[in-house]
PDB file of N, CA and C in Angstrom:
ATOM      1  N   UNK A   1      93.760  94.924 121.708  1.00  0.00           N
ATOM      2  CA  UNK A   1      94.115  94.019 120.630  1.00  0.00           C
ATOM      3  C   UNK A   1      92.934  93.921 119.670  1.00  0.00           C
ATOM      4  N   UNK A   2      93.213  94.071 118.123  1.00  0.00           N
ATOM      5  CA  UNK A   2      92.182  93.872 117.303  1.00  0.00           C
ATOM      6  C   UNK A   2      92.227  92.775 116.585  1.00  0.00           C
ATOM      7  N   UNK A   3      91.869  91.665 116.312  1.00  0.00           N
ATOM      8  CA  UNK A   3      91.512  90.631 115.474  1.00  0.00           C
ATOM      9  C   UNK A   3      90.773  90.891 113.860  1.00  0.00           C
ATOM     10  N   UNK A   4      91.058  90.294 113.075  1.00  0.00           N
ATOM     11  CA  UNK A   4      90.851  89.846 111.885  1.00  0.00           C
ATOM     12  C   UNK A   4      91.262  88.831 111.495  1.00  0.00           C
ATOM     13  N   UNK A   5      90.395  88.235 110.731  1.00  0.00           N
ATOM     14  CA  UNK A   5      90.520  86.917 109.547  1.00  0.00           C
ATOM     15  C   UNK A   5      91.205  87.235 108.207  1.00  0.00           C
ATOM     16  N   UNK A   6      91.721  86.236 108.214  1.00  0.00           N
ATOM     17  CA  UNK A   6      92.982  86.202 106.806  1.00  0.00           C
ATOM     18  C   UNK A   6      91.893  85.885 105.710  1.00  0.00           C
ATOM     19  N   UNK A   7      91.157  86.204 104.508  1.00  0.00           N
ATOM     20  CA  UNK A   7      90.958  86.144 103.280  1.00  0.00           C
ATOM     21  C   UNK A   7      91.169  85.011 102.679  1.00  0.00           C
ATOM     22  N   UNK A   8      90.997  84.271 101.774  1.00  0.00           N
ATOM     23  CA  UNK A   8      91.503  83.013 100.906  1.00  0.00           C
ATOM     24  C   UNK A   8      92.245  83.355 100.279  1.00  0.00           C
ATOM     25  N   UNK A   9      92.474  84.699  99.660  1.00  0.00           N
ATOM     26  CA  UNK A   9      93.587  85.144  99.592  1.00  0.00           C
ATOM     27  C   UNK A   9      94.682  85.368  99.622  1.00  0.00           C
ATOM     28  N   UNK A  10      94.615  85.361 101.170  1.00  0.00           N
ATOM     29  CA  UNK A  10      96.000  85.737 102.156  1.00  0.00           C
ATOM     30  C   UNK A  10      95.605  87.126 102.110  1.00  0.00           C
ATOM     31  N   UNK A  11      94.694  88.018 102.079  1.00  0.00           N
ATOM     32  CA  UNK A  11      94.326  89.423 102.590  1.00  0.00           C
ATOM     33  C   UNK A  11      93.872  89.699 103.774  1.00  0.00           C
ATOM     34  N   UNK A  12      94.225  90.892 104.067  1.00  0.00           N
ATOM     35  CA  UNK A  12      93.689  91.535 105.283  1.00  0.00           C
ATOM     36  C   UNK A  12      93.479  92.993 105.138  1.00  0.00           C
ATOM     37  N   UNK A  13      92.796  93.383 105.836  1.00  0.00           N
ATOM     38  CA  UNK A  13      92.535  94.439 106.109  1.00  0.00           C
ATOM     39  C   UNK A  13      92.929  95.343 107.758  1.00  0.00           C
ATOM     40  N   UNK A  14      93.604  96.136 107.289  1.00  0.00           N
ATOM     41  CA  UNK A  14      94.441  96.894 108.854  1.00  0.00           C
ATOM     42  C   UNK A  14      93.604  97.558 109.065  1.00  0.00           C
ATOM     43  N   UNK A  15      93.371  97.672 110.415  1.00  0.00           N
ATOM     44  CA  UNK A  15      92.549  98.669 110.896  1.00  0.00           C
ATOM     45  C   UNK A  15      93.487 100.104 110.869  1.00  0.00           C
ATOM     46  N   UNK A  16      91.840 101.104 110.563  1.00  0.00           N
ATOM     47  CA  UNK A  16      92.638 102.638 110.488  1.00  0.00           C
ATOM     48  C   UNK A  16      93.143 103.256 111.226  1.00  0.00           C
ATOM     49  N   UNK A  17      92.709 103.060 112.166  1.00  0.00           N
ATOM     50  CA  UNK A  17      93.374 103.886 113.118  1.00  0.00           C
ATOM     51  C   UNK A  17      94.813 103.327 113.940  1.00  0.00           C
ATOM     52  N   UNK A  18      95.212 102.053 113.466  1.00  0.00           N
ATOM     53  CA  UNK A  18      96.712 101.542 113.146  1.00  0.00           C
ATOM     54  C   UNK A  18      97.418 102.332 112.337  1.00  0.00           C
ATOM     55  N   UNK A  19      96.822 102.068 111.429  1.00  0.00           N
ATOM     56  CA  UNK A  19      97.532 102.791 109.559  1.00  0.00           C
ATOM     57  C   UNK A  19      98.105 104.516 109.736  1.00  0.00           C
ATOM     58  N   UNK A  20      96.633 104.759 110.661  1.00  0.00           N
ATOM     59  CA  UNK A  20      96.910 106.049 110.458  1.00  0.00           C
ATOM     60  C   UNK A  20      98.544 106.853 111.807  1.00  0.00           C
ATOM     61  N   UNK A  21      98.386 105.210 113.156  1.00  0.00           N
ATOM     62  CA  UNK A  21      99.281 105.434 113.823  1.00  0.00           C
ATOM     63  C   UNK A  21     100.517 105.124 113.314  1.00  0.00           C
ATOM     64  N   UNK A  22     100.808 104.550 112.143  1.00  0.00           N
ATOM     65  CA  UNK A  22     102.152 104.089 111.656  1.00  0.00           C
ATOM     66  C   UNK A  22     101.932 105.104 110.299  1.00  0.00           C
ATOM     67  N   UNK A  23     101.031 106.060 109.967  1.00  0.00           N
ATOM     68  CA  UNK A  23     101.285 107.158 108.961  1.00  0.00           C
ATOM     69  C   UNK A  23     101.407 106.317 107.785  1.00  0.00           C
ATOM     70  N   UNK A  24     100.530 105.151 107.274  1.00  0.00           N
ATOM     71  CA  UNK A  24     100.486 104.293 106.244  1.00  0.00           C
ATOM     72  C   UNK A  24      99.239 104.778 105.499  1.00  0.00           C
ATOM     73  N   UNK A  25      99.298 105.032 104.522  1.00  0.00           N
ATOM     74  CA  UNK A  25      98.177 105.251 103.665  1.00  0.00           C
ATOM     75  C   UNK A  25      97.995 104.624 102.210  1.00  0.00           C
ATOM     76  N   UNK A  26      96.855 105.170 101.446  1.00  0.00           N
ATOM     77  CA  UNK A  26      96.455 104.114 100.694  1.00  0.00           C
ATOM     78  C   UNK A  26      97.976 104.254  99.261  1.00  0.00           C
ATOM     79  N   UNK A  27      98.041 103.498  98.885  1.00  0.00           N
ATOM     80  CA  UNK A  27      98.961 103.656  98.086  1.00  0.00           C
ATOM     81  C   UNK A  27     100.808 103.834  98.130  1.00  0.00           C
ATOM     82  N   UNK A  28     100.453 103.905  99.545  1.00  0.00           N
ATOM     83  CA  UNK A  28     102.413 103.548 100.256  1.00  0.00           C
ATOM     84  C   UNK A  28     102.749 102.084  99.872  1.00  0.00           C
ATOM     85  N   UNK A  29     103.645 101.983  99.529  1.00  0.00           N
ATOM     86  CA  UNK A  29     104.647 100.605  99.851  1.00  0.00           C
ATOM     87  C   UNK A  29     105.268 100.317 101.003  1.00  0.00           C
ATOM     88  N   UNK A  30     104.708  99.047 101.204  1.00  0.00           N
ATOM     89  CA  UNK A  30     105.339  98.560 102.446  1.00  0.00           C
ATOM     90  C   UNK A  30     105.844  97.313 102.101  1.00  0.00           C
ATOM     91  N   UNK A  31     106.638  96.739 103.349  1.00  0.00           N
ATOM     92  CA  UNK A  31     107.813  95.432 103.040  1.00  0.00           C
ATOM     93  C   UNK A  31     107.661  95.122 104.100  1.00  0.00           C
ATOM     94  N   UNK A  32     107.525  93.082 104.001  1.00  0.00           N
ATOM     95  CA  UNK A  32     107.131  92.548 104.924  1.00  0.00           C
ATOM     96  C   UNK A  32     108.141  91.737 105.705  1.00  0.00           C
ATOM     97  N   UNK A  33     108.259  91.199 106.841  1.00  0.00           N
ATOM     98  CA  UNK A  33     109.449  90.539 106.976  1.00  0.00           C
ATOM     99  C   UNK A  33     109.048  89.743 107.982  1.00  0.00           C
ATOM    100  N   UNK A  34     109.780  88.938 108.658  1.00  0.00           N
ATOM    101  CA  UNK A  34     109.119  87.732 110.085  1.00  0.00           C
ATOM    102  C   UNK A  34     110.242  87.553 111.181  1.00  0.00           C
ATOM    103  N   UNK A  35     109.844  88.315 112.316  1.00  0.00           N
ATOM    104  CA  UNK A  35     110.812  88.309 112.897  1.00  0.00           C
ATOM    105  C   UNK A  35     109.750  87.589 114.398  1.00  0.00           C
ATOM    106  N   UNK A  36     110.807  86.641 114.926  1.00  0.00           N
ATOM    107  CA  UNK A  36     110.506  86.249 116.337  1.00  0.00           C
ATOM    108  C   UNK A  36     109.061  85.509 115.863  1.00  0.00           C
ATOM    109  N   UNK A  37     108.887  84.792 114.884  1.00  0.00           N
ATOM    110  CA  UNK A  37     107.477  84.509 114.869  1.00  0.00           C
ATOM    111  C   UNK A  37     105.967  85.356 114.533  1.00  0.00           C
ATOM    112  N   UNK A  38     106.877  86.399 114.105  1.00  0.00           N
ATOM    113  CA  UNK A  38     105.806  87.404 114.064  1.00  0.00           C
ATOM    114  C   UNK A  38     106.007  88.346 112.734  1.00  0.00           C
ATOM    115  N   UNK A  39     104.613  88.846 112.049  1.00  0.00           N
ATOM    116  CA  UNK A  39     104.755  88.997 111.390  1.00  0.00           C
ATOM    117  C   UNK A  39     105.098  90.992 111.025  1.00  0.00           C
ATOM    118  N   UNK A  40     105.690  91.292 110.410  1.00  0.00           N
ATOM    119  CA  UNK A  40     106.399  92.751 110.825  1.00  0.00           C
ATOM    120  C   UNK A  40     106.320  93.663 109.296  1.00  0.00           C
ATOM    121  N   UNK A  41     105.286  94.647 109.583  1.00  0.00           N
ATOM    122  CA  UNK A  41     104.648  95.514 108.439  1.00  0.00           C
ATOM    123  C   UNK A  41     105.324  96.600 108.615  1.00  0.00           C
ATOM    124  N   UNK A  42     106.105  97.484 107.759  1.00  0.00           N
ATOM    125  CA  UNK A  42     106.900  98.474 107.548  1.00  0.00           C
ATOM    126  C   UNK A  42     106.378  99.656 106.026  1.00  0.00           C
ATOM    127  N   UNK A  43     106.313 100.442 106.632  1.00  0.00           N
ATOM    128  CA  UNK A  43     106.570 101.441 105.554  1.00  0.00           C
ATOM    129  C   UNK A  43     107.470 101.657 104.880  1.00  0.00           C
ATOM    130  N   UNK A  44     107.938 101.495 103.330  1.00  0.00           N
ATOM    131  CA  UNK A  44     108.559 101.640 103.071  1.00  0.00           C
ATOM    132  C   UNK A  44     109.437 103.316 102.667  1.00  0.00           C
ATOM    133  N   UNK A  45     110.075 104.052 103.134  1.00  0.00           N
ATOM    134  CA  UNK A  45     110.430 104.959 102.827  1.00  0.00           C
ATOM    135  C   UNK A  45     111.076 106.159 102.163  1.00  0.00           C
ATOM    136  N   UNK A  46     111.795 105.201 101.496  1.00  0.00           N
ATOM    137  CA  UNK A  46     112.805 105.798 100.536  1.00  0.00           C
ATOM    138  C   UNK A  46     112.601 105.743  98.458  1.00  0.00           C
ATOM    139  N   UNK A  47     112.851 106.092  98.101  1.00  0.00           N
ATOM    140  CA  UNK A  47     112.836 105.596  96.433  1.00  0.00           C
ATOM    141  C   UNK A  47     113.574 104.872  96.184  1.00  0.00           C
ATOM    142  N   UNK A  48     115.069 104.708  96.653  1.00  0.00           N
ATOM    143  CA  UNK A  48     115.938 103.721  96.888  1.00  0.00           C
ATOM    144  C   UNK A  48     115.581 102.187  97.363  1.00  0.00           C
ATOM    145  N   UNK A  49     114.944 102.395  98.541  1.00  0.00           N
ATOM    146  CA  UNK A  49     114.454 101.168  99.454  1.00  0.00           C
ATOM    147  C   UNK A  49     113.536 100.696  98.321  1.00  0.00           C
ATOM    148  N   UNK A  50     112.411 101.340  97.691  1.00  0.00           N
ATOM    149  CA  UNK A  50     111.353 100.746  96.875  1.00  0.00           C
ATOM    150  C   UNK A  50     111.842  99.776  95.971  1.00  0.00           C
ATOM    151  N   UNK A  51     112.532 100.730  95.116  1.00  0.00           N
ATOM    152  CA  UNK A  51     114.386  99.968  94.446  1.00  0.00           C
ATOM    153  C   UNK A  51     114.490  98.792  94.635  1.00  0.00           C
ATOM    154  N   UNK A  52     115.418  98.905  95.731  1.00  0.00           N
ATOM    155  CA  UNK A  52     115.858  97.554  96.404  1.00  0.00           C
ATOM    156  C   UNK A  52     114.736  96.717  96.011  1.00  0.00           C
ATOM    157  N   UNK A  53     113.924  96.857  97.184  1.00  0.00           N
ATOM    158  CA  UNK A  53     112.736  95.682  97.313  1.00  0.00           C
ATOM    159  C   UNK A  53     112.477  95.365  96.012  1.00  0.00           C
ATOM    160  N   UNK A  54     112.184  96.166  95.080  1.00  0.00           N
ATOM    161  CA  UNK A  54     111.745  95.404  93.619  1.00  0.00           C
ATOM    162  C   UNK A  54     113.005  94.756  93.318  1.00  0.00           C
ATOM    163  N   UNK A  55     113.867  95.221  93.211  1.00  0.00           N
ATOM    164  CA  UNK A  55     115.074  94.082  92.236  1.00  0.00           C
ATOM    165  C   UNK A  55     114.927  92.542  93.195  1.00  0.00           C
ATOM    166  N   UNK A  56     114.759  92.567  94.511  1.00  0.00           N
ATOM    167  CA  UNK A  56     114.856  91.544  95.502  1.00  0.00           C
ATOM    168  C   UNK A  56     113.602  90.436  94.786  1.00  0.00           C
ATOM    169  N   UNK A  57     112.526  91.249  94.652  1.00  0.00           N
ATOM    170  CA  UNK A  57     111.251  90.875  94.332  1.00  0.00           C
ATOM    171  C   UNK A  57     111.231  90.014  92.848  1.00  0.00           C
ATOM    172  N   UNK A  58     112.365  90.915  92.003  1.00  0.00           N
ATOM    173  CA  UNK A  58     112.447  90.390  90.240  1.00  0.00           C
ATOM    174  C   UNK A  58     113.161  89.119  90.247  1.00  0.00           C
ATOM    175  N   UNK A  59     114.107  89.284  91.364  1.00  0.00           N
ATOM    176  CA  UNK A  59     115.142  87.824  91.469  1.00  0.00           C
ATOM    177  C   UNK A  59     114.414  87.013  91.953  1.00  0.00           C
ATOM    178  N   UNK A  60     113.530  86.614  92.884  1.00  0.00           N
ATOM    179  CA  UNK A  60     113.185  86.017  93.045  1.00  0.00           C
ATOM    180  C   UNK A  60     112.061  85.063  92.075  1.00  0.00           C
ATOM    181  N   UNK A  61     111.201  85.977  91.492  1.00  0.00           N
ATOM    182  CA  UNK A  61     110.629  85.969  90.303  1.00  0.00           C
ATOM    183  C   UNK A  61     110.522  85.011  89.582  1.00  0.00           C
ATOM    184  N   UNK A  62     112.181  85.292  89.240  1.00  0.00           N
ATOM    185  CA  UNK A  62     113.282  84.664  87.829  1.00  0.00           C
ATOM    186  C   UNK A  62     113.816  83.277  88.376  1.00  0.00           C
ATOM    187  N   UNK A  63     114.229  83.328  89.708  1.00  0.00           N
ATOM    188  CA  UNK A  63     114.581  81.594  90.138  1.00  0.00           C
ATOM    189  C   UNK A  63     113.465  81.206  90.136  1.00  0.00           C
ATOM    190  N   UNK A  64     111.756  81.400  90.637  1.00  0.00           N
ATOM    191  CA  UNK A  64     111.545  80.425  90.449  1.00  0.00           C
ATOM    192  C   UNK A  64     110.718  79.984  89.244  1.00  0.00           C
ATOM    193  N   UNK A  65     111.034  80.766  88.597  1.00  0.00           N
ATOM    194  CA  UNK A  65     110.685  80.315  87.002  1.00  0.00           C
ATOM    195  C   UNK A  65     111.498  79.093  85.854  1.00  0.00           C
ATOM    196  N   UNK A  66     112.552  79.481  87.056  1.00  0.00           N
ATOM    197  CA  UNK A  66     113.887  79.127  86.000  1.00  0.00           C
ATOM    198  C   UNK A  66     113.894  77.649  87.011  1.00  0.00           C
ATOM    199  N   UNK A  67     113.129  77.712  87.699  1.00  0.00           N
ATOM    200  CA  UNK A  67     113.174  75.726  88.154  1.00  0.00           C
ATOM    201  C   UNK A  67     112.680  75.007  87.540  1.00  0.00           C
ATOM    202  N   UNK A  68     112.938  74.371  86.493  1.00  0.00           N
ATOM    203  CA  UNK A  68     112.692  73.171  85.423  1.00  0.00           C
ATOM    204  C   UNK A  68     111.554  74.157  84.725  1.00  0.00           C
ATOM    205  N   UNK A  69     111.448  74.597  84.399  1.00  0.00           N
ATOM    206  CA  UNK A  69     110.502  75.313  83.792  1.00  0.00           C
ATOM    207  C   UNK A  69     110.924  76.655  82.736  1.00  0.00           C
ATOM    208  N   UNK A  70     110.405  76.434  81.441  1.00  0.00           N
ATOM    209  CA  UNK A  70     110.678  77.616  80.002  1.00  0.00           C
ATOM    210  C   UNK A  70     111.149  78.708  80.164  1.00  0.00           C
ATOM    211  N   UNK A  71     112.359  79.786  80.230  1.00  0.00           N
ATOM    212  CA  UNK A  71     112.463  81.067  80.488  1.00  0.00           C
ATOM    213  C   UNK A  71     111.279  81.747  79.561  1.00  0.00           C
ATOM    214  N   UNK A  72     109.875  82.436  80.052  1.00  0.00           N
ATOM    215  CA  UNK A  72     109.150  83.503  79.350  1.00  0.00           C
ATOM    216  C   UNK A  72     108.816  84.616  79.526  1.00  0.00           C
ATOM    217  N   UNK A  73     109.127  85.558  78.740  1.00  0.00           N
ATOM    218  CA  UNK A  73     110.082  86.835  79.262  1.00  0.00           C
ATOM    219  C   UNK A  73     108.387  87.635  78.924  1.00  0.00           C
ATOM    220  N   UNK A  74     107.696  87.374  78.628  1.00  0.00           N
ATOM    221  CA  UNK A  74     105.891  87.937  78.739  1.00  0.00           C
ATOM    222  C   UNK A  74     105.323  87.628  79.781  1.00  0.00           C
ATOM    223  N   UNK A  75     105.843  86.073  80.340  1.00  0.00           N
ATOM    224  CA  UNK A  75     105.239  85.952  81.928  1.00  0.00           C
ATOM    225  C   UNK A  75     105.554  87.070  83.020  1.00  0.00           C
ATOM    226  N   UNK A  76     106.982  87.264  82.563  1.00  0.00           N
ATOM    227  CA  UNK A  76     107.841  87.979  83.469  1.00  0.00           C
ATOM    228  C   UNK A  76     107.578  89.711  83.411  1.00  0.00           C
ATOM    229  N   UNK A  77     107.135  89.889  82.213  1.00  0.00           N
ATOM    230  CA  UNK A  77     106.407  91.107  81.971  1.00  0.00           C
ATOM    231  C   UNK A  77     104.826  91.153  83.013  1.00  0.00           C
ATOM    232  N   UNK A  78     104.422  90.583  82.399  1.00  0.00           N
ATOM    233  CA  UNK A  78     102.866  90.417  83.082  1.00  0.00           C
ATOM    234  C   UNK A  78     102.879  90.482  85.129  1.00  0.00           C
ATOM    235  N   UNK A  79     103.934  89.316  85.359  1.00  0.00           N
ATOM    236  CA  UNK A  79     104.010  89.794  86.473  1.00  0.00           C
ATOM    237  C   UNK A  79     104.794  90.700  87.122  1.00  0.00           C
ATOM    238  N   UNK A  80     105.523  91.175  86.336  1.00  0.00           N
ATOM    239  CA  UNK A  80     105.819  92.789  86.790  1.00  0.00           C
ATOM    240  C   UNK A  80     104.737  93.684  86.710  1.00  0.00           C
ATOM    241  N   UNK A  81     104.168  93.867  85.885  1.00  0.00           N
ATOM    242  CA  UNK A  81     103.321  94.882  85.512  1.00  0.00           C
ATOM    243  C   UNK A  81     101.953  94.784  86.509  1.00  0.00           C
ATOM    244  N   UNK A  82     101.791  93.696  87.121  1.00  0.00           N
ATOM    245  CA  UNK A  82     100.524  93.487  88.104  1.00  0.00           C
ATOM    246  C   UNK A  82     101.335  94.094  89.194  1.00  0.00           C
ATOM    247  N   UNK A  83     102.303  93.856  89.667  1.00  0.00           N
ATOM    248  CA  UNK A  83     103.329  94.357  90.734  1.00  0.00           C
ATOM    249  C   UNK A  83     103.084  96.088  90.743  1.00  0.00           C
ATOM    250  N   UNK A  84     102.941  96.253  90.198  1.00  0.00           N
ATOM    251  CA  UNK A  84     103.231  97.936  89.807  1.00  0.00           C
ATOM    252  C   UNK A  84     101.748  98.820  90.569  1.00  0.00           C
TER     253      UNK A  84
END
């Protein structure tokens, strides 16, 4: 078992020789999810799946912008474009 500290962030750093056992490298997309209490890192695989996950990612975005708060379609730019 390897240990690390979470960042102020919320960052971490995976150890390599994990990464390299789940064939994750620098610049893959991965998608996170919580199952059983636990937290569950996936490679993402497909161009499709990437897809998905972003439109999932834009909706979400957009509700919570759109909770009492200005529709601004430059915010919504900006944080797409950091996304990328």
């Amino acid at each position: 078992m390897i240990v690390r500290k979470i960042g102020k962030h919320g960052e971490i750093v995976i150890p390599k020789n994990i990464l390299e056992l789940a064939s994750i490298k620098s610049g893959d997309a991965v998608k996170f999810s919580l199952t059983d209490n636990r937290i569950v890192i996936e490679k993402v695989k497909t161009l499709n799946e990437i897809h998905n996950v972003q439109k999932i990612q834009e909706k979400s975005m957009v509700a919570l912008l759109m909770r009492g708060r200005p529709f601004d379609a430059d915010l919504i730019t900006t944080l797409r474009n950091e996304w990328e």
